[in-house]
N, C-alpha and C. Protein backbone atom coordinates (compact mmCIF):
# COMPACT_ATOMS: atom_id res chain seq x y z
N UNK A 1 6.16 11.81 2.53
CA UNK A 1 5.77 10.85 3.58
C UNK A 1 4.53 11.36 4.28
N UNK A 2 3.19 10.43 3.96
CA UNK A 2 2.32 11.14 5.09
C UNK A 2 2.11 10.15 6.10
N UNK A 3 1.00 10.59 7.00
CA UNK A 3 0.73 9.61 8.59
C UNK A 3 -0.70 9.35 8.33
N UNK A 4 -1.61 7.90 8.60
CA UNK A 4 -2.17 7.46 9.45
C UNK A 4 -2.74 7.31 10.60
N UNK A 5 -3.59 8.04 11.14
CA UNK A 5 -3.46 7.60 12.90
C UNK A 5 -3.88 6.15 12.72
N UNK A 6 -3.65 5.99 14.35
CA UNK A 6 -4.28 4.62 14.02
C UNK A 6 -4.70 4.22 15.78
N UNK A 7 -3.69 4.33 16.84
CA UNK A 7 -3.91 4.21 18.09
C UNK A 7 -3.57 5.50 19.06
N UNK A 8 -5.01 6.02 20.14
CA UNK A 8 -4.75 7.18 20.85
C UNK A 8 -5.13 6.63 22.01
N UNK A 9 -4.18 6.79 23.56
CA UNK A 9 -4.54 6.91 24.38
C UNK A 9 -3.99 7.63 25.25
N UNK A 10 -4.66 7.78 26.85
CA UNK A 10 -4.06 8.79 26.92
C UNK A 10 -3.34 8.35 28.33
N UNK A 11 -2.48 9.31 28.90
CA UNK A 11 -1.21 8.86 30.04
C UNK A 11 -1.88 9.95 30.94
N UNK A 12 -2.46 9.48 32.07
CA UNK A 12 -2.69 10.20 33.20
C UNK A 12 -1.84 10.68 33.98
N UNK A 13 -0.74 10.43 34.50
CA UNK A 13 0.38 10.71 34.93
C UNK A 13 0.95 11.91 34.56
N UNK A 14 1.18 11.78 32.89
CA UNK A 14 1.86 13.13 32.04
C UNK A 14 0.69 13.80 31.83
N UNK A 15 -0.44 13.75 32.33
CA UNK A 15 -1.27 14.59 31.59
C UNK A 15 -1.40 14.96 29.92
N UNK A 16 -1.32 13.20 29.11
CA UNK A 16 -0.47 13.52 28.17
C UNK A 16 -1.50 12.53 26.69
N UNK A 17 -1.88 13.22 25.70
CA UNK A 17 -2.52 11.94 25.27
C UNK A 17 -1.11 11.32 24.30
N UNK A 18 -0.61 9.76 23.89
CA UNK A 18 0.05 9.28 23.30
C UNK A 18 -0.45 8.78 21.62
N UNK A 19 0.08 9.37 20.61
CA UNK A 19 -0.87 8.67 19.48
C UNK A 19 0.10 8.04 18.95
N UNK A 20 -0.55 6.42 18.50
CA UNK A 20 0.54 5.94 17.54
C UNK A 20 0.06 5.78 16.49
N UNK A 21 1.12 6.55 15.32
CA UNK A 21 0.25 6.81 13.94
C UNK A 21 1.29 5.30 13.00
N UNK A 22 0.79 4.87 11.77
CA UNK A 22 1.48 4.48 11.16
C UNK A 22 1.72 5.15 9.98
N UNK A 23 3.19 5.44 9.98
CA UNK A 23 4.27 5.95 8.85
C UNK A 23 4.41 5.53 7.80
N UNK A 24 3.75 5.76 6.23
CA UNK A 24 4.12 5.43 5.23
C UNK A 24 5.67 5.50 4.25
N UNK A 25 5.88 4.97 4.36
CA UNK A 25 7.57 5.42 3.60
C UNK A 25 7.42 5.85 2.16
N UNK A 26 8.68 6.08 1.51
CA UNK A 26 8.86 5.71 0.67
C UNK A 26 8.85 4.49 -0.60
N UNK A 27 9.31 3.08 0.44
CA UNK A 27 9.36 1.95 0.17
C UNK A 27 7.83 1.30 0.57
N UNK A 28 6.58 1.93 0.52
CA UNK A 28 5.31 1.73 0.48
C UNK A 28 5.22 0.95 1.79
N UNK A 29 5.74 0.79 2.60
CA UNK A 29 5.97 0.25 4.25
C UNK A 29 5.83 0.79 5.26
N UNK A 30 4.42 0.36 6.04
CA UNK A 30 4.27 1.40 7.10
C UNK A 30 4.95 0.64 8.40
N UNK A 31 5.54 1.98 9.02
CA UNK A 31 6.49 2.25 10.07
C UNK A 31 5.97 2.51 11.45
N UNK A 32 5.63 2.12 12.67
CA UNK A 32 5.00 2.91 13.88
C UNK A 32 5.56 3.97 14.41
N UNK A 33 4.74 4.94 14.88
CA UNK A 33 5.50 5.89 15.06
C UNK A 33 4.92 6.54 16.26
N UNK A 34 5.22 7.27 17.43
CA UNK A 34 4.29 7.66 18.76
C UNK A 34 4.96 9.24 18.28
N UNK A 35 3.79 9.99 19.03
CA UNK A 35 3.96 10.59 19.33
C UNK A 35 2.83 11.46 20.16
N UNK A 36 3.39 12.30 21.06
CA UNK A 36 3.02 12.57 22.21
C UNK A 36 2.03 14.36 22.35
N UNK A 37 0.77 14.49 22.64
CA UNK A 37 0.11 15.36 22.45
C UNK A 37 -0.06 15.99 24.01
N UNK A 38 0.52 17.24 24.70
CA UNK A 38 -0.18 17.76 25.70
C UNK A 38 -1.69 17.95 25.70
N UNK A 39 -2.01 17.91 26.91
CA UNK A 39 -2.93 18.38 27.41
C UNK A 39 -3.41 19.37 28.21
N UNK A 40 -3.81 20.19 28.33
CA UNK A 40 -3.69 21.60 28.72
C UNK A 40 -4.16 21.31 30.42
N UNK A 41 -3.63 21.76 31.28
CA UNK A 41 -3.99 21.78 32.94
C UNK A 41 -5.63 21.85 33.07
N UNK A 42 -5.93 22.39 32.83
CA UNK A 42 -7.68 23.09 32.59
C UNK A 42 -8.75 21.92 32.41
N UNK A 43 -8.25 21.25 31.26
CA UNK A 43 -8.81 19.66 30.86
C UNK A 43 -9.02 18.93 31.97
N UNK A 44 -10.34 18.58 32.68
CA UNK A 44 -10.40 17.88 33.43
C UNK A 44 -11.13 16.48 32.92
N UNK A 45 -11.52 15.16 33.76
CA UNK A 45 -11.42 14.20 33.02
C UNK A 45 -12.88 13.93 32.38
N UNK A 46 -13.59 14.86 32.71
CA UNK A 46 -14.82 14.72 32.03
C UNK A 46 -15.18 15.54 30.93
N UNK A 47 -14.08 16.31 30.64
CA UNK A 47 -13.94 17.43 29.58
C UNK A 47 -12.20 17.10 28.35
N UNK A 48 -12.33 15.97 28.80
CA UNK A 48 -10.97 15.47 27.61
C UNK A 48 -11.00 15.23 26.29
N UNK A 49 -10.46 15.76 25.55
CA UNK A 49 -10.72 15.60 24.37
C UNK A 49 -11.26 14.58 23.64
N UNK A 50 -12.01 14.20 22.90
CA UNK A 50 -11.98 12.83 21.90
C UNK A 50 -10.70 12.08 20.70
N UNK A 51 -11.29 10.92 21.12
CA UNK A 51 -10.37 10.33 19.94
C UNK A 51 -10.32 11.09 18.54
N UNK A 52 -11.26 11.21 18.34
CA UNK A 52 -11.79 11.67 17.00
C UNK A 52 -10.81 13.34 16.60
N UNK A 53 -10.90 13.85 17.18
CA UNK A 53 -10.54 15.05 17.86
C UNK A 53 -8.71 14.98 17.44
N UNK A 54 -8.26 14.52 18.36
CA UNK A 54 -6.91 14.60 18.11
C UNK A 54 -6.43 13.51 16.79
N UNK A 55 -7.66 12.51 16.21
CA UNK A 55 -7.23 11.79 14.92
C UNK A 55 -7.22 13.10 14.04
N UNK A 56 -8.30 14.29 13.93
CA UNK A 56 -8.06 15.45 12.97
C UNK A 56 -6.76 16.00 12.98
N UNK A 57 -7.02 16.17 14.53
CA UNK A 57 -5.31 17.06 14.51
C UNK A 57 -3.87 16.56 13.81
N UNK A 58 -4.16 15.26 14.11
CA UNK A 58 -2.72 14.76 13.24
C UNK A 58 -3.42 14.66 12.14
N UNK A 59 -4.21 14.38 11.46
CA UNK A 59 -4.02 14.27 9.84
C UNK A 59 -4.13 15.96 9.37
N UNK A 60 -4.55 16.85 9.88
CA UNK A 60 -4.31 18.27 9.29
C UNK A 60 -3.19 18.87 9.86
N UNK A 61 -1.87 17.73 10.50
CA UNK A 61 -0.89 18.87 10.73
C UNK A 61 0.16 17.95 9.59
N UNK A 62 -0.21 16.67 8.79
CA UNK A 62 0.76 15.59 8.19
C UNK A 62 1.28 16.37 7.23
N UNK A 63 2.22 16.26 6.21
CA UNK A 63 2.48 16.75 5.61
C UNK A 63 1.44 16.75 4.19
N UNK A 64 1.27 17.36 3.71
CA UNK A 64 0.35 17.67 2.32
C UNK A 64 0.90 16.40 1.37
N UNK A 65 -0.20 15.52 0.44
CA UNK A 65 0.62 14.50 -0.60
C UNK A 65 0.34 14.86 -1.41
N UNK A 66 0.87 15.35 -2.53
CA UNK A 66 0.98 15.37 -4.26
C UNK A 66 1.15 14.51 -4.77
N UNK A 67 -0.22 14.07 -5.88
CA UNK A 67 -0.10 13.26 -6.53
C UNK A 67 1.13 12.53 -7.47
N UNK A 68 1.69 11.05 -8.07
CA UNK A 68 2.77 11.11 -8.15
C UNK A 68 2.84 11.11 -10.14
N UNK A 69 3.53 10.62 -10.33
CA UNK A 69 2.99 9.91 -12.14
C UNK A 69 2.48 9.11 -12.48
N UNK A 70 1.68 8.54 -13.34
CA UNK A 70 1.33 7.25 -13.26
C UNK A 70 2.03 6.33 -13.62
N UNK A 71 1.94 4.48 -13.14
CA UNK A 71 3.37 4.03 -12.37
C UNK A 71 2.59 2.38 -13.14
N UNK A 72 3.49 1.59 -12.96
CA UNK A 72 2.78 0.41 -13.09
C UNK A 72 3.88 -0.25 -11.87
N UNK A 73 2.75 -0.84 -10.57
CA UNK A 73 3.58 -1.71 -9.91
C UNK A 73 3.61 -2.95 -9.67
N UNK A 74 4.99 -3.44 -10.14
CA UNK A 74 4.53 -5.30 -10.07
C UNK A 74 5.16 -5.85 -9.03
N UNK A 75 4.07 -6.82 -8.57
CA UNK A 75 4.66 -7.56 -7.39
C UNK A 75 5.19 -8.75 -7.38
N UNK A 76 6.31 -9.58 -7.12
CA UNK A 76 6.36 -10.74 -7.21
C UNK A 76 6.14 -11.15 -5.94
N UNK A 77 5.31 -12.68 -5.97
CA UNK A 77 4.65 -12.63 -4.29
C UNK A 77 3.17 -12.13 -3.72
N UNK A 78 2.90 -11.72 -5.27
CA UNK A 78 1.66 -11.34 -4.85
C UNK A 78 0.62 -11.90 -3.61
N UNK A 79 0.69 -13.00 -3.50
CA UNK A 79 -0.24 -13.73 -2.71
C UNK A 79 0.25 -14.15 -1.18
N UNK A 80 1.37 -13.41 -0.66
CA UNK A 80 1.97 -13.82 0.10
C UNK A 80 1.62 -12.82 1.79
N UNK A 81 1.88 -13.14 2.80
CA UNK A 81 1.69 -12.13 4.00
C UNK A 81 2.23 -10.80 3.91
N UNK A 82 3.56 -10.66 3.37
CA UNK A 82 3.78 -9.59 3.05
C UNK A 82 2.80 -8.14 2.10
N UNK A 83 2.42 -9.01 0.97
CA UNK A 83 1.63 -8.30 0.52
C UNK A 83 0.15 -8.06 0.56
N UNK A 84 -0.34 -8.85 1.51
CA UNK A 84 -1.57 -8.83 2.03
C UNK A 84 -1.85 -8.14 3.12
N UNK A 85 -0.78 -7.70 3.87
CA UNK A 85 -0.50 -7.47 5.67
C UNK A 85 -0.57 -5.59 5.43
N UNK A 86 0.93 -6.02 4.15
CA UNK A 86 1.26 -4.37 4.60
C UNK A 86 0.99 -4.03 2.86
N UNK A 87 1.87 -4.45 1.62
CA UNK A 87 2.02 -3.70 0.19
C UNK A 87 0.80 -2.99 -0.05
N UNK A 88 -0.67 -4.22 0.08
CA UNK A 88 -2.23 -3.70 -0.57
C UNK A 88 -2.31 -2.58 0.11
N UNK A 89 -2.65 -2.65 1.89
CA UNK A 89 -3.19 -1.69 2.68
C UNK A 89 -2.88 0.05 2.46
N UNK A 90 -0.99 -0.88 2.18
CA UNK A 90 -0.29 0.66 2.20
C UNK A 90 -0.51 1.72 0.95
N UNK A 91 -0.80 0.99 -0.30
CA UNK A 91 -1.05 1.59 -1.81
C UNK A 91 -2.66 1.89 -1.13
N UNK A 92 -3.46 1.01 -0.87
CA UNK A 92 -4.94 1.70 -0.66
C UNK A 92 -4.91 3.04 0.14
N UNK A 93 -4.00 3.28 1.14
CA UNK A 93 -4.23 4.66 1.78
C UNK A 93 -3.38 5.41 0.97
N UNK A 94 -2.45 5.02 -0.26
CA UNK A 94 -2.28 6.33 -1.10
C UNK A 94 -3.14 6.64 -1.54
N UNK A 95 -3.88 5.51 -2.34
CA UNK A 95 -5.00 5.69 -3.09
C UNK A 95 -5.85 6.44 -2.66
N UNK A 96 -6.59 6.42 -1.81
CA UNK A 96 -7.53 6.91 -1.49
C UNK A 96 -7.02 8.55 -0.83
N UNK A 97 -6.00 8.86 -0.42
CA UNK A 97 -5.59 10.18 0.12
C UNK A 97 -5.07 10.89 -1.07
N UNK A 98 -5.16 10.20 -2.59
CA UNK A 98 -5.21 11.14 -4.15
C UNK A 98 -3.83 11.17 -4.08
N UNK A 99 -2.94 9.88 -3.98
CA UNK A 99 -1.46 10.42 -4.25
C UNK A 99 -1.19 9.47 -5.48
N UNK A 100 -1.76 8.48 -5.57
CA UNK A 100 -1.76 7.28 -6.60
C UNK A 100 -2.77 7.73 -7.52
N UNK A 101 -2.57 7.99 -8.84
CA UNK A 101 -3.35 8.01 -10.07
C UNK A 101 -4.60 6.80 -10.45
N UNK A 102 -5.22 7.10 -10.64
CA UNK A 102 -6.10 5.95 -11.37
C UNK A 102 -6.03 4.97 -12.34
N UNK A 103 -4.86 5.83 -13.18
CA UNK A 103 -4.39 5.01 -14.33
C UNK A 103 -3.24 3.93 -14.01
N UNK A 104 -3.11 4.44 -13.09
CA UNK A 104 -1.95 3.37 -12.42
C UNK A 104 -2.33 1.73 -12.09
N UNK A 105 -1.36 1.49 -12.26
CA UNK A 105 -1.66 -0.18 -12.32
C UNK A 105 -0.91 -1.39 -11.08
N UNK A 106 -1.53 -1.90 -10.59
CA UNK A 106 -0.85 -2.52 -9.55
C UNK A 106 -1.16 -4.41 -10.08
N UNK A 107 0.19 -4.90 -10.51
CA UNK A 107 0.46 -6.22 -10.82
C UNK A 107 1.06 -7.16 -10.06
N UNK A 108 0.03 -8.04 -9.73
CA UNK A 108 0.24 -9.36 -8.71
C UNK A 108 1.00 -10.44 -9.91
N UNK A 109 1.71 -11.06 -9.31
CA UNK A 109 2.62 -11.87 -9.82
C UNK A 109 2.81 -13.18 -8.73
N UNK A 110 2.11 -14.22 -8.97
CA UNK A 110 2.63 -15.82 -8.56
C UNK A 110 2.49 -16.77 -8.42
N UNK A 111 2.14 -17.97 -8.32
CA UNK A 111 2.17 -19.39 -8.93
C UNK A 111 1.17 -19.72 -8.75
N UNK A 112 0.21 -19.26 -8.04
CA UNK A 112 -1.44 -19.56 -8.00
C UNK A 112 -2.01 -19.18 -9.25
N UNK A 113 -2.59 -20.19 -9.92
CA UNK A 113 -3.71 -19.96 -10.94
C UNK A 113 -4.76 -19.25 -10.60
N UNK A 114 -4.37 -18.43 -10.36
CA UNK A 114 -5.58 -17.27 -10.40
C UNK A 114 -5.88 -15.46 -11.55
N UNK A 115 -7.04 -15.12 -11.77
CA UNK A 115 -7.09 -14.29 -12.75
C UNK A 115 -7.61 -13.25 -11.97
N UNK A 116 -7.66 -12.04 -12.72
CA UNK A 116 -7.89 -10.83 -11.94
C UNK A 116 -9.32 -11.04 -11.40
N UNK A 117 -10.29 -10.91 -11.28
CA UNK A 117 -11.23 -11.13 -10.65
C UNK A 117 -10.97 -12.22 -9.05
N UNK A 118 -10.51 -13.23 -9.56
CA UNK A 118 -10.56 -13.91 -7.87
C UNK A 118 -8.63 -13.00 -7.33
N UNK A 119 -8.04 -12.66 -7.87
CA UNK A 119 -7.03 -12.04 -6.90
C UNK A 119 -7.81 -10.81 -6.03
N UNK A 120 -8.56 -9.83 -7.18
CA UNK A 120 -9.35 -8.84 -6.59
C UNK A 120 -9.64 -9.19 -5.32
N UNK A 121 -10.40 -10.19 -5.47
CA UNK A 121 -11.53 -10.52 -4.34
C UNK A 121 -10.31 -10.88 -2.86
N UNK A 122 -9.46 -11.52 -3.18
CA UNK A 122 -8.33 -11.52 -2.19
C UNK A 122 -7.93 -10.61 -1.56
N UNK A 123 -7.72 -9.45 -2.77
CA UNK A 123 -7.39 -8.25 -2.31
C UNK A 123 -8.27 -7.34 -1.70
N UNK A 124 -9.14 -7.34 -1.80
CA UNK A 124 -10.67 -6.75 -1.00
C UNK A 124 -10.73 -7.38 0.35
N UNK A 125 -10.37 -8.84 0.40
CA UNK A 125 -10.21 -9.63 1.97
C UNK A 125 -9.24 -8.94 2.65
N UNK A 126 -8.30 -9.08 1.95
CA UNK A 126 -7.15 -8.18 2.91
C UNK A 126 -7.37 -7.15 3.45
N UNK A 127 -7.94 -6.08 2.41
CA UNK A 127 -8.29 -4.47 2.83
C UNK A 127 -9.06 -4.73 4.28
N UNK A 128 -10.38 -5.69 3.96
CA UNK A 128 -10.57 -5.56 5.20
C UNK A 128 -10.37 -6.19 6.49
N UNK A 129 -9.36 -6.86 6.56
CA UNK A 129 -9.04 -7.22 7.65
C UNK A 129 -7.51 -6.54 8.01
N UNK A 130 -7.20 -5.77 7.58
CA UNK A 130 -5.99 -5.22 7.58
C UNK A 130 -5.99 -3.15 7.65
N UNK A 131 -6.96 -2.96 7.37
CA UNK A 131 -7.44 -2.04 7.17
C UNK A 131 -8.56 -1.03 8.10
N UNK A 132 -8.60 -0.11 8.64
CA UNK A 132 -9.37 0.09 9.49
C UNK A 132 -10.84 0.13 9.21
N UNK A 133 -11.69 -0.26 9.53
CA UNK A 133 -13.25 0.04 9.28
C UNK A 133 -13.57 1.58 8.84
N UNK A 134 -13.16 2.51 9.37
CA UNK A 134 -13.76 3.77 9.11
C UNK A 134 -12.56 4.66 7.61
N UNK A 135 -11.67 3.71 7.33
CA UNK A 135 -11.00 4.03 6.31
C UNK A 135 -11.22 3.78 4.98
N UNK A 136 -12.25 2.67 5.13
CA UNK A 136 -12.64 1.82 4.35
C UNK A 136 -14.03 2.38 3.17
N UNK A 137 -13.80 3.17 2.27
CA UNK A 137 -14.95 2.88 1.45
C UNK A 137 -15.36 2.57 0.28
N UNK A 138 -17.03 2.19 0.36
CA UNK A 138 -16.94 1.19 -0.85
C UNK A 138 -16.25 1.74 -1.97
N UNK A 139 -16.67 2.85 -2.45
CA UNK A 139 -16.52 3.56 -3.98
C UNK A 139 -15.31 3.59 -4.03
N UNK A 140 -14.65 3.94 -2.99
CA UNK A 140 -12.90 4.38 -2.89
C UNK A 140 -12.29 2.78 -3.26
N UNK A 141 -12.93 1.37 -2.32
CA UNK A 141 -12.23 0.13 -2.75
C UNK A 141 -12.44 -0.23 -4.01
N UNK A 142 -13.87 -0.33 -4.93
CA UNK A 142 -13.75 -0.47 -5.50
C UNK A 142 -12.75 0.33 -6.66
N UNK A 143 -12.78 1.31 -7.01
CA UNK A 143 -11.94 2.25 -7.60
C UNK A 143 -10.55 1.63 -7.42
N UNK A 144 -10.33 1.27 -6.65
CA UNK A 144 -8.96 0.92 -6.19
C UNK A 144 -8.63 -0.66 -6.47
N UNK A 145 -9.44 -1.30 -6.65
CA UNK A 145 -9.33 -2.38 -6.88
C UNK A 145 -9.40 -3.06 -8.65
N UNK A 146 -9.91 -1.83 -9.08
CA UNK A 146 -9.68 -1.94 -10.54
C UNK A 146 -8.45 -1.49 -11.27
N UNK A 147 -7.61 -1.19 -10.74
CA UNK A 147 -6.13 -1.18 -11.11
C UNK A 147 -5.30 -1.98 -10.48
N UNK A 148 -5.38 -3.15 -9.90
CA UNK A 148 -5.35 -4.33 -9.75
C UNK A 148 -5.25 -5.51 -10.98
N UNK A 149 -4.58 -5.95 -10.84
CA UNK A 149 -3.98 -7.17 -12.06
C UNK A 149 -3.33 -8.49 -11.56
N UNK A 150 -3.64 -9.43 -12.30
CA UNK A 150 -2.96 -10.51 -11.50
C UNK A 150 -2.53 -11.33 -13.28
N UNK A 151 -1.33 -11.49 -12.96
CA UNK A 151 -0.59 -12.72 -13.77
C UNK A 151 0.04 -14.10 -13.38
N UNK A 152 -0.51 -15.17 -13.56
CA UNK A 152 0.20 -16.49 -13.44
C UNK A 152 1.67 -16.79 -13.57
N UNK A 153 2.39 -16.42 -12.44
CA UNK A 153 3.73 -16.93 -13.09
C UNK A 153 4.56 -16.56 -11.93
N UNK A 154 5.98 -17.52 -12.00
CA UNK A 154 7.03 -17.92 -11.42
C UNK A 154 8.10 -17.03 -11.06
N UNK A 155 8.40 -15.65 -10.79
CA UNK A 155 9.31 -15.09 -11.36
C UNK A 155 10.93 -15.38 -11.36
N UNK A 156 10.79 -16.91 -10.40
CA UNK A 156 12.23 -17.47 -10.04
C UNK A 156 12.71 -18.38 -11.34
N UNK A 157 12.09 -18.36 -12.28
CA UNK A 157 11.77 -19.74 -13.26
C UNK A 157 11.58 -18.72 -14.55
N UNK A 158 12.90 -19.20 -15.88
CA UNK A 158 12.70 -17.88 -16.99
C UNK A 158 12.20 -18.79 -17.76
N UNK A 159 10.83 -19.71 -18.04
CA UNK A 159 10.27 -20.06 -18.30
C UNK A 159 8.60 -19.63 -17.58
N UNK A 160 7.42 -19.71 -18.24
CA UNK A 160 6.33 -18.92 -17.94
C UNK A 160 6.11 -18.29 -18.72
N UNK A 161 4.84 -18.23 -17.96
CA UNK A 161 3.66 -16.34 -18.73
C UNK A 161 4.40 -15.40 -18.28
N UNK A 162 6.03 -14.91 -19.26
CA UNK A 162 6.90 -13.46 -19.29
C UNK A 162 5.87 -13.28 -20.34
N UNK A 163 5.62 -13.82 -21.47
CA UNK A 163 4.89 -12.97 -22.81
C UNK A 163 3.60 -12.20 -21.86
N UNK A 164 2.72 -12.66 -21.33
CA UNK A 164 1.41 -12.03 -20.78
C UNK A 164 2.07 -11.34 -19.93
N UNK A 165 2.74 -11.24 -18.75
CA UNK A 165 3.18 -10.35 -17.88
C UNK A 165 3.83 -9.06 -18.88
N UNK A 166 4.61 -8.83 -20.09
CA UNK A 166 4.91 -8.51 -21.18
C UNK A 166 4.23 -7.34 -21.93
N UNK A 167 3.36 -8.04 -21.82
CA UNK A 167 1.82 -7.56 -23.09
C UNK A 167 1.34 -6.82 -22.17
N UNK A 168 0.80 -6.64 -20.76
CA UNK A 168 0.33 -6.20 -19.72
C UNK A 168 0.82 -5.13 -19.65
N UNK A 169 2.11 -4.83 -19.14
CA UNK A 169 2.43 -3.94 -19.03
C UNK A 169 2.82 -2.85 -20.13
N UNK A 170 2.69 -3.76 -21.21
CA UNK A 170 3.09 -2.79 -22.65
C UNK A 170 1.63 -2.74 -23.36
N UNK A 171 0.33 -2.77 -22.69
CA UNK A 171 -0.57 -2.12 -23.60
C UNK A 171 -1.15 -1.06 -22.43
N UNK A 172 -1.58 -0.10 -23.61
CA UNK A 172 -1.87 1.19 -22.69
C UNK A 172 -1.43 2.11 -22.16
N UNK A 173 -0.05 2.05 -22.04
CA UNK A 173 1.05 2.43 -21.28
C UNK A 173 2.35 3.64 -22.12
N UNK A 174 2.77 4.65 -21.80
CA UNK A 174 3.37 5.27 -22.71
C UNK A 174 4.45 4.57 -21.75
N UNK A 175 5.45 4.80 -23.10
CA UNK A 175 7.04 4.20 -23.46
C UNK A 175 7.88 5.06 -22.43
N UNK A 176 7.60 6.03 -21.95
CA UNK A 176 8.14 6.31 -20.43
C UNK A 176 7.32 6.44 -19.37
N UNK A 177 6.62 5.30 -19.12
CA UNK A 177 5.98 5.09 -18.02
C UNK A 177 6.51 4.77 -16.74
N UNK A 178 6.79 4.88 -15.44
CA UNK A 178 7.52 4.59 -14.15
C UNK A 178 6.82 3.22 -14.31
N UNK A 179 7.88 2.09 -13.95
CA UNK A 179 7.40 0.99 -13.39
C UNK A 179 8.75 0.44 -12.54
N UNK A 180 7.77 -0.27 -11.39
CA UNK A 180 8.44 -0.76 -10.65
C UNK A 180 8.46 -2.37 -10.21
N UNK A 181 9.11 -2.70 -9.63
CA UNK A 181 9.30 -4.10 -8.91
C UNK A 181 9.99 -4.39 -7.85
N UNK A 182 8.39 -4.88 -7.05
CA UNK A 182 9.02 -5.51 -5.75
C UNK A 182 8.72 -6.46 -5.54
N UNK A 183 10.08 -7.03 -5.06
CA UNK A 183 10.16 -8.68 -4.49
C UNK A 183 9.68 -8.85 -3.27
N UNK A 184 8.83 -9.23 -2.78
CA UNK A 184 8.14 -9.58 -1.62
C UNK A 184 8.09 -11.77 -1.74
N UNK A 185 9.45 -11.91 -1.58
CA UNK A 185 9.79 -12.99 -1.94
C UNK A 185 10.77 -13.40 -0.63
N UNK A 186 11.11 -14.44 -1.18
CA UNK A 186 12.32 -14.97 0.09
C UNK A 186 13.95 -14.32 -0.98
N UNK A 187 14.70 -13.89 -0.07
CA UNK A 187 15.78 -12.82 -0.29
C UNK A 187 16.47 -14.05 -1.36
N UNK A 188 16.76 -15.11 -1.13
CA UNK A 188 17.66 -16.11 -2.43
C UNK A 188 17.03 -16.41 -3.41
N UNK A 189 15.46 -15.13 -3.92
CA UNK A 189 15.08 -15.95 -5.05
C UNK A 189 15.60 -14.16 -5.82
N UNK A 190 15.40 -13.42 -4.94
CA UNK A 190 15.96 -11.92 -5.48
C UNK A 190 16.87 -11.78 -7.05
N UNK A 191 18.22 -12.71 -6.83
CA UNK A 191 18.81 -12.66 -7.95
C UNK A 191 18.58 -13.24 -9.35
N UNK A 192 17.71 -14.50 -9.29
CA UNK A 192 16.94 -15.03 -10.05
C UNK A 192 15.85 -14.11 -10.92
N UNK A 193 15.25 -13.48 -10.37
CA UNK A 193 13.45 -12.79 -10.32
C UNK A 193 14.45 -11.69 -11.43
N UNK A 194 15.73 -11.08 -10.44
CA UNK A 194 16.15 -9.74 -11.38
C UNK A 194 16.32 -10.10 -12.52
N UNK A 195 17.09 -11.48 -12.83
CA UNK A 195 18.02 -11.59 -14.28
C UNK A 195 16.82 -11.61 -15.63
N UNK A 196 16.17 -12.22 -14.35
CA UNK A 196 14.88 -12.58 -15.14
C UNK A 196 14.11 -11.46 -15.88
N UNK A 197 13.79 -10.02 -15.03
CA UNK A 197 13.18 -9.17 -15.65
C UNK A 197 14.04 -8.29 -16.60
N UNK A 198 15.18 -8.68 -16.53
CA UNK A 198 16.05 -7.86 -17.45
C UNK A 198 16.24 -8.67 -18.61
N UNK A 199 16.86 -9.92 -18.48
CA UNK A 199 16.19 -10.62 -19.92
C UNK A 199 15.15 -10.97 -20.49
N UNK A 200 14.18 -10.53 -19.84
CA UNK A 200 13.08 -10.74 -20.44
C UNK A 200 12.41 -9.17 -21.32
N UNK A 201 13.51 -8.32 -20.99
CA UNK A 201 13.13 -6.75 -21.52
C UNK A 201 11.83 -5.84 -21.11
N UNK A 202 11.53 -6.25 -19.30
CA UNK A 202 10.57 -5.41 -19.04
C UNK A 202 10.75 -4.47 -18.10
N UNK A 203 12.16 -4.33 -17.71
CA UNK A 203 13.37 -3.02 -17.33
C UNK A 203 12.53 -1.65 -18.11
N UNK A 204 11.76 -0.91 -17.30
CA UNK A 204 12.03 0.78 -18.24
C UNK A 204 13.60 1.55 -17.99
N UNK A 205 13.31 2.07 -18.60
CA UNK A 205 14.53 3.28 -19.00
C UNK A 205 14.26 4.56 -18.21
C-alpha cells in the first residue's frame, strides 16, 4: 500500500500541520486518509514550513512499492464514473511510481463503439481532470496510456465481441499470466458478467 499526498494545511491552535493523503489499496481504490504532522515551538509564522516540504516528507516516509507481475486488467464499465473518477487515476499513480509493468495491459470493456485510440483519448481526459497537475507527465501519460485497450461489448449479454475480447487477451501473453476483472458495473449485472467470463473460458488458472 503506498500514499499520495494530496491536501496540507495547517491548524494554528495545535500548532499542527494536517495532511490528507490519498490511500491506494489493494482493490486499486483510493481511500482518504489525515494525518497529523507537529510543528516544532521554534517555527514561527514566517518561518513555517512549505507545502512542498512536508509533501517530501510523506512520500519518503510511505512505504517502498515493488514492482508486481505483469497482469492483464479488464474492466467491465469501462466508460463509466467509476472508472474515470478513481480505476484510471489510481493504476496511473502505480504506473508511474514503477509498481505496474509496461507489459501490462489495462482492458476497457462496454457498449460504446469505441476503439483504442478514441477510449485513450478519454482516458487522457480523465487523467487530467482527476489527477493532479504536478503528477502529471507527458512521457509518463503517454507510456501509460499505451497499455490501454478498449473492446466493444456487453459483458451482461453472452452474445458479443467474447471472440475479440478472447484473442486480446490471449495474444502476447504467457499461459500463466495474472489477469483480472473488475466490475465497475451496477451490483445485479455482477452475476451475469461472471457466468459469462467463465463460459466463455477467459478465467486464468
Amino acid at each position: 500500500m503506498g500514499t499520495t499526498p494530496c491536501e496540507l494545511s495547517y491548524l494554528p491552535a495545535h500548532n499542527t500541520y494536517a495532511v490528507e493523503a490519498m490511500v491506494i489499496g489493494e482493490d486499486a481504490l483510493e481511500r482518504r486518509q489525515r494525518r497529523l504532522i507537529h510543528v516544532p515551538v521554534e517555527v514561527t509564522a514566517a518561518r513555517r514550513p512549505t507545502q512542498s516540504l512536508y509533501r517530501k516528507s510523506l512520500m519518503n516516509t510511505s512505504t517502498a512499492l515493488e514492482p508486481v507481475d505483469s497482469f492483464d486488467y479488464v474492466i467491465f464499465g469501462a466508460t463509466g464514473d467509476l472508472t474515470m473518477r478513481k480505476l484510471l487515476p489510481a493504476l496511473y499513480r502505480r504506473f508511474a511510481e514503477g509498481q505496474v509493468p509496461a507489459d501490462s495491459r489495462i482492458v476497457g470493456t462496454a457498449r460504446s463503439p469505441l476503439d483504442d485510440e478514441s477510449y485513450r483519448e478519454r482516458a487522457r481526459q480523465a487523467l487530467r481532470e482527476h489527477v493532479r497537475a504536478d503528477e502529471l507527465i507527458d512521457a509518463t501519460v503517454n507510456r501509460f496510456l499505451r497499455m490501454v485497450h478498449y473492446v466493444s461489448l456487453n459483458g451482461a449479454e453472452s452474445t458479443g465481441n467474447w471472440e475479440g475480447l478472447k484473442f486480446l487477451l490471449e495474444s502476447n501473453a504467457a499461459a500463466d499470466r495474472v489477469r483480472v476483472f473488475y466490475l465497475a458495473t451496477a451490483p445485479d449485472l455482477y452475476g451475469d458478467i461472471a457466468r459469462n467470463v467463465a463460459e466463455k473460458g477467459l478465467r486464468s488458472e
